[in-house]
Protein backbone atom coordinates (compact mmCIF):
# COMPACT_ATOMS: atom_id res chain seq x y z
CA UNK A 1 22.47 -4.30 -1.05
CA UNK A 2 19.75 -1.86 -1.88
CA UNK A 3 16.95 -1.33 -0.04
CA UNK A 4 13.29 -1.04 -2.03
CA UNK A 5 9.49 -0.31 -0.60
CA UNK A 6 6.33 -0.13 -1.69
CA UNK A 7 3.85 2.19 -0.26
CA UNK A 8 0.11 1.28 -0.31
CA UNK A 9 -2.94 3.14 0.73
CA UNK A 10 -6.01 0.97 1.35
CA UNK A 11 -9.47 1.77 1.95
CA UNK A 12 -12.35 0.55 3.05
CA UNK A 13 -13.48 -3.26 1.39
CA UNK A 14 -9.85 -3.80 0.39
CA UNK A 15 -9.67 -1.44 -2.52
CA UNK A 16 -5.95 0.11 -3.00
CA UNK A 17 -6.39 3.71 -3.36
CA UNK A 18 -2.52 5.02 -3.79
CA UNK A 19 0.28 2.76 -4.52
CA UNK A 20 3.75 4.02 -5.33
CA UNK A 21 7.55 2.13 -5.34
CA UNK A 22 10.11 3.93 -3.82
CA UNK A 23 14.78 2.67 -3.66
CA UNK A 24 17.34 2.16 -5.73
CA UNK A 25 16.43 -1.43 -7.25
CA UNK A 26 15.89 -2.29 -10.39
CA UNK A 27 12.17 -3.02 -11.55
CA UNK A 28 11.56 -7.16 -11.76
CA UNK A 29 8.49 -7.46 -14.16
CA UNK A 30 6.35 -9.22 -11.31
CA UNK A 31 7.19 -6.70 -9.14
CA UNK A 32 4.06 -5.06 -8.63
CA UNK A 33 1.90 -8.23 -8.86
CA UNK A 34 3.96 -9.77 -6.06
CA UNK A 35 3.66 -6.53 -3.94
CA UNK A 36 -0.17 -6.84 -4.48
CA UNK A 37 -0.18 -10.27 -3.45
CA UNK A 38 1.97 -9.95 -0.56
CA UNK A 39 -0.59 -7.12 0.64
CA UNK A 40 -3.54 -9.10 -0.16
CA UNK A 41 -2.64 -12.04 1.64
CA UNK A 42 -1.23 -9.52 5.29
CA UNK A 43 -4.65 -8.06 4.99
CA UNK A 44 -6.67 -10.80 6.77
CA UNK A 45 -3.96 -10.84 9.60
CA UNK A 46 -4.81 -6.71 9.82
CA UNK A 47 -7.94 -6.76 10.07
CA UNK A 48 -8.29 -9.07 13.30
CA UNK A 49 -5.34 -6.33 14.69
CA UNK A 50 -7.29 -3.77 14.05
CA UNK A 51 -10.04 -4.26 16.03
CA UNK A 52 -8.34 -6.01 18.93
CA UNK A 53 -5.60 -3.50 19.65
CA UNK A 54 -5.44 0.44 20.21
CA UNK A 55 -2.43 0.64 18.32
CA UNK A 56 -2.18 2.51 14.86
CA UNK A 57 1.41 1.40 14.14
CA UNK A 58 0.99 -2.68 13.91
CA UNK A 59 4.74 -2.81 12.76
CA UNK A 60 5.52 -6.34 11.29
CA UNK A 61 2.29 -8.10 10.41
CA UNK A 62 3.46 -10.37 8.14
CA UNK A 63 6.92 -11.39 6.28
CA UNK A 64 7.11 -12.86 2.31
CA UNK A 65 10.87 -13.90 1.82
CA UNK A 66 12.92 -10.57 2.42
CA UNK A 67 10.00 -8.50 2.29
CA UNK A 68 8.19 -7.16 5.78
CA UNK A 69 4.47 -5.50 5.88
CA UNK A 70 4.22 -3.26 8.54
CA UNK A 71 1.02 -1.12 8.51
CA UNK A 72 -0.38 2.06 9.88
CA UNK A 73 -3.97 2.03 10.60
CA UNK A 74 -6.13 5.07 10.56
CA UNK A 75 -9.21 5.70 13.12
CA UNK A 76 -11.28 5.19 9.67
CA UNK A 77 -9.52 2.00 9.05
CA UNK A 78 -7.82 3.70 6.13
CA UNK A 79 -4.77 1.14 5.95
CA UNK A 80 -0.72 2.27 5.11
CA UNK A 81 1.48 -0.35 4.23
């Protein structure tokens, strides 16, 4: 089985500022709408992390399916998922 990931860059108020799709599967159509949903709906759980834990890895955060968001937090709150 291949492996796929997307990377996203979030800043401040939510607003995706890089994304990019990195493996070896093929492209679904929905793909990237399902990505940005799966993001949207980790970024509630991040934000309460954020500000209750020193941590800047919060590895798995939330889980749609076979898909994991783990997320890197900056000391700007700049977000990498």
């Amino acid at each position: 089985m291949a492996n796929t990931a997307c990377f996203i860059i979030v800043g401040r108020n939510d607003i995706p500022i890089y994304e990019a799709e990195v493996g070896s599967v093929a492209k679904r159509e929905d793909a990237a709408q399902l990505h940005q949903f799966i993001l949207h709906a980790a970024l509630d759980v991040v934000q309460d992390l954020a500000w209750t834990t020193s941590a800047m890895f919060l590895k798995s955060v939330d889980r749609f399916n076979d898909l994991v968001v783990s997320v890197y937090v900056t000391a700007g709150h700049i977000l990498f998922s």
